[in-house]
N, C-alpha and C. Protein backbone atom coordinates (compact mmCIF):
# COMPACT_ATOMS: atom_id res chain seq x y z
N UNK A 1 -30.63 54.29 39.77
CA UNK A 1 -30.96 54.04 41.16
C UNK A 1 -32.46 53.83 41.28
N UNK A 2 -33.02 52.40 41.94
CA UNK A 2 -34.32 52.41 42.33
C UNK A 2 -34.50 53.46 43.61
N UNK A 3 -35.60 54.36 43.00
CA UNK A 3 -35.70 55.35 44.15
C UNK A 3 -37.12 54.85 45.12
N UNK A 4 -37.48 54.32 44.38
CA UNK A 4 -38.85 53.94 45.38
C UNK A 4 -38.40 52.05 46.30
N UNK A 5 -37.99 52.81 47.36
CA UNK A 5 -37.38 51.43 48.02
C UNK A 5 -38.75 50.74 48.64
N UNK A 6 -37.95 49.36 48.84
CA UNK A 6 -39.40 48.55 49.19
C UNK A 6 -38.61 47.99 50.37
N UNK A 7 -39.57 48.25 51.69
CA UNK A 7 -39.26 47.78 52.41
C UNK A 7 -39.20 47.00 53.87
N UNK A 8 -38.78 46.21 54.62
CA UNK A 8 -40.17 45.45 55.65
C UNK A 8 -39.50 45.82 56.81
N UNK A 9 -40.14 45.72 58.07
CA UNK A 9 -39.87 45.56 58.93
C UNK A 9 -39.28 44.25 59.76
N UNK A 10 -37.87 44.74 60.73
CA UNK A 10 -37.13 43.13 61.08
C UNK A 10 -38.10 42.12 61.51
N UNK A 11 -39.37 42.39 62.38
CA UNK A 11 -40.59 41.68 62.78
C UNK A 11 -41.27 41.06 61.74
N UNK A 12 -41.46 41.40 60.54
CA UNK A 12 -42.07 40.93 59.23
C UNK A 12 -41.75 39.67 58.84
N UNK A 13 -42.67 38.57 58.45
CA UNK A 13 -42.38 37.42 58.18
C UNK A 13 -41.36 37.40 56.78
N UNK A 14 -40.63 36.00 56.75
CA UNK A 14 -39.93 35.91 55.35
C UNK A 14 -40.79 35.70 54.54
N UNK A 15 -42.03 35.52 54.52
CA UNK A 15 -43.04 35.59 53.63
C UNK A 15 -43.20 36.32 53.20
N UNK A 16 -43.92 37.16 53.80
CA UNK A 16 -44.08 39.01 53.37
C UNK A 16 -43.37 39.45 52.74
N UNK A 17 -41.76 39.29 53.03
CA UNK A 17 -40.74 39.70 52.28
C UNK A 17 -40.50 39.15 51.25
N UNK A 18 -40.96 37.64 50.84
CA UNK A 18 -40.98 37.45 49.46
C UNK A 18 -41.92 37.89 48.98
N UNK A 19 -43.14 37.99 49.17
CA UNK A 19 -44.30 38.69 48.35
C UNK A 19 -44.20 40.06 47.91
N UNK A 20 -43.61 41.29 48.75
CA UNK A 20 -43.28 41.98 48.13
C UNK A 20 -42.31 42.33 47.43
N UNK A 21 -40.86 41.35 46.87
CA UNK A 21 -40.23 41.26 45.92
C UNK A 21 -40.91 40.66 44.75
N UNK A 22 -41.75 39.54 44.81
CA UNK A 22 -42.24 39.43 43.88
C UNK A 22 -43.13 40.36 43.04
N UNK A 23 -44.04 41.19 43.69
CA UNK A 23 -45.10 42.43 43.66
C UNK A 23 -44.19 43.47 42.53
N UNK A 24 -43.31 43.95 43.43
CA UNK A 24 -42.02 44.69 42.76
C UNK A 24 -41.06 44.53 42.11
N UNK A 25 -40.98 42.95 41.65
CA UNK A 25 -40.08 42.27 40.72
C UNK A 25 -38.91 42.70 41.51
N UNK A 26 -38.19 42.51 42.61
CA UNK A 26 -36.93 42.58 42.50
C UNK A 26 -36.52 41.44 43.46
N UNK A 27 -35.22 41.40 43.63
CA UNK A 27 -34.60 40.55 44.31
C UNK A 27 -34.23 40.92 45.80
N UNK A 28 -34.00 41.91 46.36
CA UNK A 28 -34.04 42.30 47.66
C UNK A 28 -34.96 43.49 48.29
N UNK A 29 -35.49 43.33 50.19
CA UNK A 29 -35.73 44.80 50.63
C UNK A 29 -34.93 45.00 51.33
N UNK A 30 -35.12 46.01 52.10
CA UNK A 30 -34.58 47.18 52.96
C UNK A 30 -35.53 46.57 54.49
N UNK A 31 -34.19 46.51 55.44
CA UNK A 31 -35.38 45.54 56.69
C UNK A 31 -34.78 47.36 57.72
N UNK A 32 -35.93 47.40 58.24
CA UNK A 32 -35.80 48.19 59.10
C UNK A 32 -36.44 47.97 60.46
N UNK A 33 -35.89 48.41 61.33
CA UNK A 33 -35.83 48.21 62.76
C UNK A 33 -36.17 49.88 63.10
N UNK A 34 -37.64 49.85 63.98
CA UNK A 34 -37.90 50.89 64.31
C UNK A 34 -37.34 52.56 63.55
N UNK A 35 -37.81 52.21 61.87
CA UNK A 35 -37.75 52.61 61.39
C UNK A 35 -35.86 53.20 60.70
N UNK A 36 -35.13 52.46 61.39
CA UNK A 36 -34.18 52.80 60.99
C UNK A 36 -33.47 51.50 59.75
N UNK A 37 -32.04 51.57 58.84
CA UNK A 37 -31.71 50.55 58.44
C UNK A 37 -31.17 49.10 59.47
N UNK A 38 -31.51 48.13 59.26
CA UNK A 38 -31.21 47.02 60.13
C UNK A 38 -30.52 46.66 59.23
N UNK A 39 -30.70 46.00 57.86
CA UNK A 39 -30.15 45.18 57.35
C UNK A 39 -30.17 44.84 55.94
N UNK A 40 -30.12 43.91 55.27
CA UNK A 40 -30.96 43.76 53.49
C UNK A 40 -31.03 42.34 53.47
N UNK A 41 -32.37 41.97 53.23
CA UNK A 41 -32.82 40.48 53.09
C UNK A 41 -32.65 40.30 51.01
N UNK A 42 -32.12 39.48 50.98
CA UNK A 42 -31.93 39.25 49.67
C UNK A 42 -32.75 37.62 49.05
N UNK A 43 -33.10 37.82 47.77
CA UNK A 43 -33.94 36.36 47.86
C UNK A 43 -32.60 35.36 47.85
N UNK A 44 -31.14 35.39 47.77
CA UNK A 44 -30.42 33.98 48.18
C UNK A 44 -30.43 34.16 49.38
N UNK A 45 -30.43 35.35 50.20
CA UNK A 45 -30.49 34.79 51.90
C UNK A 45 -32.11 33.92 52.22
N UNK A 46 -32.74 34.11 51.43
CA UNK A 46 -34.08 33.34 51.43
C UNK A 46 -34.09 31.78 51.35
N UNK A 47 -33.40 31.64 49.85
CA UNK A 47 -32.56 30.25 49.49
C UNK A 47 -31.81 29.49 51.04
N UNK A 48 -30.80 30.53 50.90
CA UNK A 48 -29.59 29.79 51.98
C UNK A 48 -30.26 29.43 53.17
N UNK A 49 -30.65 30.59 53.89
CA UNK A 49 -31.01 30.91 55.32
C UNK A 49 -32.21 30.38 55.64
N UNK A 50 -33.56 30.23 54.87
CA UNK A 50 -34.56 29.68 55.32
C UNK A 50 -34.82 28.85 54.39
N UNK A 51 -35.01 28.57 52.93
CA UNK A 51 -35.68 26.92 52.21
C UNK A 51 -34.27 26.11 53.12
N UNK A 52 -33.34 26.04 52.69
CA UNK A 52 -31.81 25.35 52.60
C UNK A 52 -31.94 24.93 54.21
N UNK A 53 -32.38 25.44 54.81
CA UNK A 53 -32.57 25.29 56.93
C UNK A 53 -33.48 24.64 57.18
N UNK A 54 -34.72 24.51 55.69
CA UNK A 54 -36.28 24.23 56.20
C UNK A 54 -36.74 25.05 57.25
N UNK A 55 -36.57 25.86 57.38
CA UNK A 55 -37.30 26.76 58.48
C UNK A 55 -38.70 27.31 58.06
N UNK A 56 -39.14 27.27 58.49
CA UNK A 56 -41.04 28.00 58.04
C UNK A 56 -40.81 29.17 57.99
N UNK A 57 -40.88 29.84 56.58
CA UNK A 57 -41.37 31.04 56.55
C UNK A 57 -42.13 32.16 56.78
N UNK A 58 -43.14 31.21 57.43
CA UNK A 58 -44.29 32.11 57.89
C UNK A 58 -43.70 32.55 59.28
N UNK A 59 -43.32 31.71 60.07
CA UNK A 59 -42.65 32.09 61.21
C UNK A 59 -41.26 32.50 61.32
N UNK A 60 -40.52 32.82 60.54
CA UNK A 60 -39.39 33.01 60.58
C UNK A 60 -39.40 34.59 60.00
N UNK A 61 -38.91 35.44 60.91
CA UNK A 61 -38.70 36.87 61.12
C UNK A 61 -37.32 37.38 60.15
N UNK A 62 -37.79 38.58 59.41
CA UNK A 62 -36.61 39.16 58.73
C UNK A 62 -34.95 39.80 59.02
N UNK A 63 -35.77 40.04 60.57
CA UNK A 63 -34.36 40.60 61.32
C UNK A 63 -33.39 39.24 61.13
N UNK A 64 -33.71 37.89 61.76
CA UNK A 64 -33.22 37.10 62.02
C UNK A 64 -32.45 35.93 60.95
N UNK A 65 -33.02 36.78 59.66
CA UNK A 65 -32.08 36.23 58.12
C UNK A 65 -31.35 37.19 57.54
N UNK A 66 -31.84 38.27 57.83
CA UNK A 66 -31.07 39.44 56.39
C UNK A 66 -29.70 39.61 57.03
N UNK A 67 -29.12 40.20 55.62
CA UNK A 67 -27.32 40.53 55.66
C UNK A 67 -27.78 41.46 56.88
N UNK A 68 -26.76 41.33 57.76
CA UNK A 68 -26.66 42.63 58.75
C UNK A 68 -25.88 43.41 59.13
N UNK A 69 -24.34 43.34 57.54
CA UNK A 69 -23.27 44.17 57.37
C UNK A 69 -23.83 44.76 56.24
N UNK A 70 -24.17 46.02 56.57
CA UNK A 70 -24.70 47.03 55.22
C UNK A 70 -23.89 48.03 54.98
N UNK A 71 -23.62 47.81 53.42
CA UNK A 71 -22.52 49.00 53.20
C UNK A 71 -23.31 49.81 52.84
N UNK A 72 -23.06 50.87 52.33
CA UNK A 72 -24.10 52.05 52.12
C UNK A 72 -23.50 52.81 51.66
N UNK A 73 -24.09 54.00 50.54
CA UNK A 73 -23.35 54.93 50.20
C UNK A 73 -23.93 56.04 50.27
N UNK A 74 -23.51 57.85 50.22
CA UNK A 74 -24.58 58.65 50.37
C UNK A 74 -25.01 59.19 48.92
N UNK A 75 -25.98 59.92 48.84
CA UNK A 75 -26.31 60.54 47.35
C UNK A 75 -25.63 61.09 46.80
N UNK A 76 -24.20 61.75 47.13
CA UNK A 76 -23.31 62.42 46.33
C UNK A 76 -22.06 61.41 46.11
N UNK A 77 -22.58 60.36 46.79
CA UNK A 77 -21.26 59.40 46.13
C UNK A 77 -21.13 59.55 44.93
N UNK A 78 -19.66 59.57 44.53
CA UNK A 78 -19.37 59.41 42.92
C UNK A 78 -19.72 57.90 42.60
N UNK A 79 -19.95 57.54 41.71
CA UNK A 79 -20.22 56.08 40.70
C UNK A 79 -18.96 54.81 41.27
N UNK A 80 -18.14 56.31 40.85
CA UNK A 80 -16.48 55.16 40.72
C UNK A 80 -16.47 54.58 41.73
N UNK A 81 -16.77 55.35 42.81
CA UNK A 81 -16.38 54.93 44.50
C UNK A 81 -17.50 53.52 44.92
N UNK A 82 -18.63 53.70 44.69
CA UNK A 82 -19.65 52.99 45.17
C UNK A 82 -19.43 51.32 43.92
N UNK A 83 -19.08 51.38 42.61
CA UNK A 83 -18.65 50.63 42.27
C UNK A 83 -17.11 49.83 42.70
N UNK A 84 -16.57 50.99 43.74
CA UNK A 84 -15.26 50.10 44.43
C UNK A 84 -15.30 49.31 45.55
N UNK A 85 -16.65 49.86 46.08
CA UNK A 85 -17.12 49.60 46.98
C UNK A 85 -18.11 48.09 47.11
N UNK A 86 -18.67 47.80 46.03
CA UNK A 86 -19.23 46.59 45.27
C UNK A 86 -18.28 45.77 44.82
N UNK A 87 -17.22 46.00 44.57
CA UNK A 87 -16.53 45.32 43.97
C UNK A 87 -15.58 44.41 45.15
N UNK A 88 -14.88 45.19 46.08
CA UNK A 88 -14.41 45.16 47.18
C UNK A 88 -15.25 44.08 47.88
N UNK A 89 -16.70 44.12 48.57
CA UNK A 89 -17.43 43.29 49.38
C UNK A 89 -17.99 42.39 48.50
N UNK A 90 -18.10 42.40 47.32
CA UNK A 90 -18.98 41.79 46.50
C UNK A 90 -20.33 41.74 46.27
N UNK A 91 -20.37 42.75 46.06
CA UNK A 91 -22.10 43.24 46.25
C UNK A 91 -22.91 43.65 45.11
N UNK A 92 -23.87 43.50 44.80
CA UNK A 92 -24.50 43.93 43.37
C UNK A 92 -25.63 44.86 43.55
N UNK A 93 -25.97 45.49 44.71
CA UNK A 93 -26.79 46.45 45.45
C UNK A 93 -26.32 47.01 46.73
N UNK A 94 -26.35 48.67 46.76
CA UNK A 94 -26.09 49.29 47.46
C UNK A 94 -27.01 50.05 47.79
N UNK A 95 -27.69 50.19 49.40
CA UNK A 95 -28.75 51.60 49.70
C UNK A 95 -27.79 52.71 49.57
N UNK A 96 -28.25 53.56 49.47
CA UNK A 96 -28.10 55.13 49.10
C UNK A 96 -28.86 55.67 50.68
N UNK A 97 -28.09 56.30 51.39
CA UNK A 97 -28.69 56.36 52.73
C UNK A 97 -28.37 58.05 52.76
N UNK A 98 -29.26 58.54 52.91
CA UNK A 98 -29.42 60.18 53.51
C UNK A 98 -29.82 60.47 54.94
N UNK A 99 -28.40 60.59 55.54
CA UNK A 99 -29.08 60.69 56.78
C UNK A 99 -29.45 59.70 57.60
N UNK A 100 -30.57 59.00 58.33
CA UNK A 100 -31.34 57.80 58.77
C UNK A 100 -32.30 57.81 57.56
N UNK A 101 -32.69 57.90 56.68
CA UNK A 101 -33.34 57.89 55.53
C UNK A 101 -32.70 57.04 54.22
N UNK A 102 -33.36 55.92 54.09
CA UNK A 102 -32.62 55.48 52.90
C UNK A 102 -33.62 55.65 51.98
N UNK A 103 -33.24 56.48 50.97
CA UNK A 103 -33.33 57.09 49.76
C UNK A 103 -33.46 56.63 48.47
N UNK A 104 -32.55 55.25 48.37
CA UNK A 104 -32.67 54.71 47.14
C UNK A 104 -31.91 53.00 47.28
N UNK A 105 -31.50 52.35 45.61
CA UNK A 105 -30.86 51.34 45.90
C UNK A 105 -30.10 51.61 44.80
N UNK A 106 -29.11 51.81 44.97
CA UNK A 106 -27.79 51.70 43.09
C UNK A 106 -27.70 49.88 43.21
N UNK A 107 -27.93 49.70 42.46
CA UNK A 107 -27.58 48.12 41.61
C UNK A 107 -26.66 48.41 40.60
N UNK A 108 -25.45 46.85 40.75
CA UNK A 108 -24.68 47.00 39.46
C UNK A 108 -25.32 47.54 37.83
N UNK A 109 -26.40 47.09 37.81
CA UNK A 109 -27.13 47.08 36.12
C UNK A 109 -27.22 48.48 36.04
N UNK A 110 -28.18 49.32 37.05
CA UNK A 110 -27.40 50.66 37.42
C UNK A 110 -26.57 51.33 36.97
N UNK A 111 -25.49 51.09 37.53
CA UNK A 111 -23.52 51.57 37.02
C UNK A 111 -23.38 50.95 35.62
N UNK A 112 -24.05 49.64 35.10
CA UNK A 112 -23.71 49.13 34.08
C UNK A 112 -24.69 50.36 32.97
N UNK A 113 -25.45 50.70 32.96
CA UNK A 113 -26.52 51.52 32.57
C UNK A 113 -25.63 53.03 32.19
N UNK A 114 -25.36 52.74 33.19
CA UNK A 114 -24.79 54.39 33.41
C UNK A 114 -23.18 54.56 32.94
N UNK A 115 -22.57 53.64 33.13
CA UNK A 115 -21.56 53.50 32.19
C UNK A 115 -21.19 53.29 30.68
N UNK A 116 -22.27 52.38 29.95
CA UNK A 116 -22.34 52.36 28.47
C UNK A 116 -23.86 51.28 28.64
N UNK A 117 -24.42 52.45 27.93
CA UNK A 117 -25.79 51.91 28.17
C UNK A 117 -26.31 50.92 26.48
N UNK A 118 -24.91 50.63 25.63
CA UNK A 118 -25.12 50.02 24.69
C UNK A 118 -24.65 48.16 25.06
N UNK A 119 -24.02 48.15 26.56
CA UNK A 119 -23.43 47.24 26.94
C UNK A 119 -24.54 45.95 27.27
N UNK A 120 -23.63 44.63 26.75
CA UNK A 120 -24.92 43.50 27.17
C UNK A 120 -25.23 43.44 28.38
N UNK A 121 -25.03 44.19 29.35
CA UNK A 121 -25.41 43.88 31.43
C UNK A 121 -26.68 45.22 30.89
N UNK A 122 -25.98 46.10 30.29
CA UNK A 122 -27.08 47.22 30.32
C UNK A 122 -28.74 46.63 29.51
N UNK A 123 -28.29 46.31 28.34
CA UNK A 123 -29.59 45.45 27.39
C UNK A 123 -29.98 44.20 28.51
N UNK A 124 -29.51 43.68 29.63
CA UNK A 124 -30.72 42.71 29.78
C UNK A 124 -31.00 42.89 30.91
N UNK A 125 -30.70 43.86 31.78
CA UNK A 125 -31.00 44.89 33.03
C UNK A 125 -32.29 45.49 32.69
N UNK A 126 -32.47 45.84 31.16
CA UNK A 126 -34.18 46.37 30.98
C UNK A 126 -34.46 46.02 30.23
N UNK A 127 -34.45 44.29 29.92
CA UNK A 127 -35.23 43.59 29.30
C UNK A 127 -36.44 42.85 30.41
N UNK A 128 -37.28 42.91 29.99
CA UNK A 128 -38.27 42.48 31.37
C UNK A 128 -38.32 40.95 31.74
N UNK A 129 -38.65 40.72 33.21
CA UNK A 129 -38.31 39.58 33.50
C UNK A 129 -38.75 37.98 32.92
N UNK A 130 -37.91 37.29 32.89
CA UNK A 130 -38.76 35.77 32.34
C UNK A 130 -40.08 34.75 33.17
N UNK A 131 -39.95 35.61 33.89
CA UNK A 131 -41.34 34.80 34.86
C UNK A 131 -42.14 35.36 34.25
């Protein structure tokens, strides 16, 4: 689980929000709305929703692209469940939500990690990135 979440506010440009995935190497944040979860901007909702629209990024607000059906799981979720749960919506990242507090992110590579960490999803999950 990434425990140190990265994350913008729905007001925050789609810019911002790519810069700090890039900063943090990952592929999605955590959009919050007056401090609570709103949603998860992912870089294909970036793709789809704003290059694919031509919409300007600089002006185009996070609330108004990110997924805004968030599944979520809590910290004592078992593995099995939150992987049924990914599997079910099709999802390859889940917040870990405590409370109004989100806490973390389980990613498949994650469960793949944690399931047989000799497995090829596990070896190129922490092989470092090609950029």
């Amino acid at each position: 689980m990434e425990a140190q979440v990265v994350t913008v506010d729905a007001g925050d440009t789609v810019r911002e929000a790519a810069r700090r995935m890039r900063s943090a190497d990952i592929g999605d944040v955590i959009v919050l709305e007056h401090g609570r979860l709103q949603g998860v901007l992912t870089d294909r909702d970036i793709v789809v929703r704003v290059v694919a629209e031509e919409r300007d990024s600089e002006v185009t607000v996070c609330g108004q692209v990110s997924s805004r059906e968030v599944h979520c799981v809590a910290p004592e979720t078992p593995v099995a469940e939150a992987l049924t749960l990914m599997r079910r919506h099709a999802l390859r990242r889940l917040p870990v939500v405590d409370g109004d507090h989100v806490s973390g992110v389980i990613s498949l590579a994650d469960i793949a990690v944690d399931r047989d960490p000799e497995s090829v999803l596990a070896s190129i999950s922490g092989a470092p990135s090609s950029d």
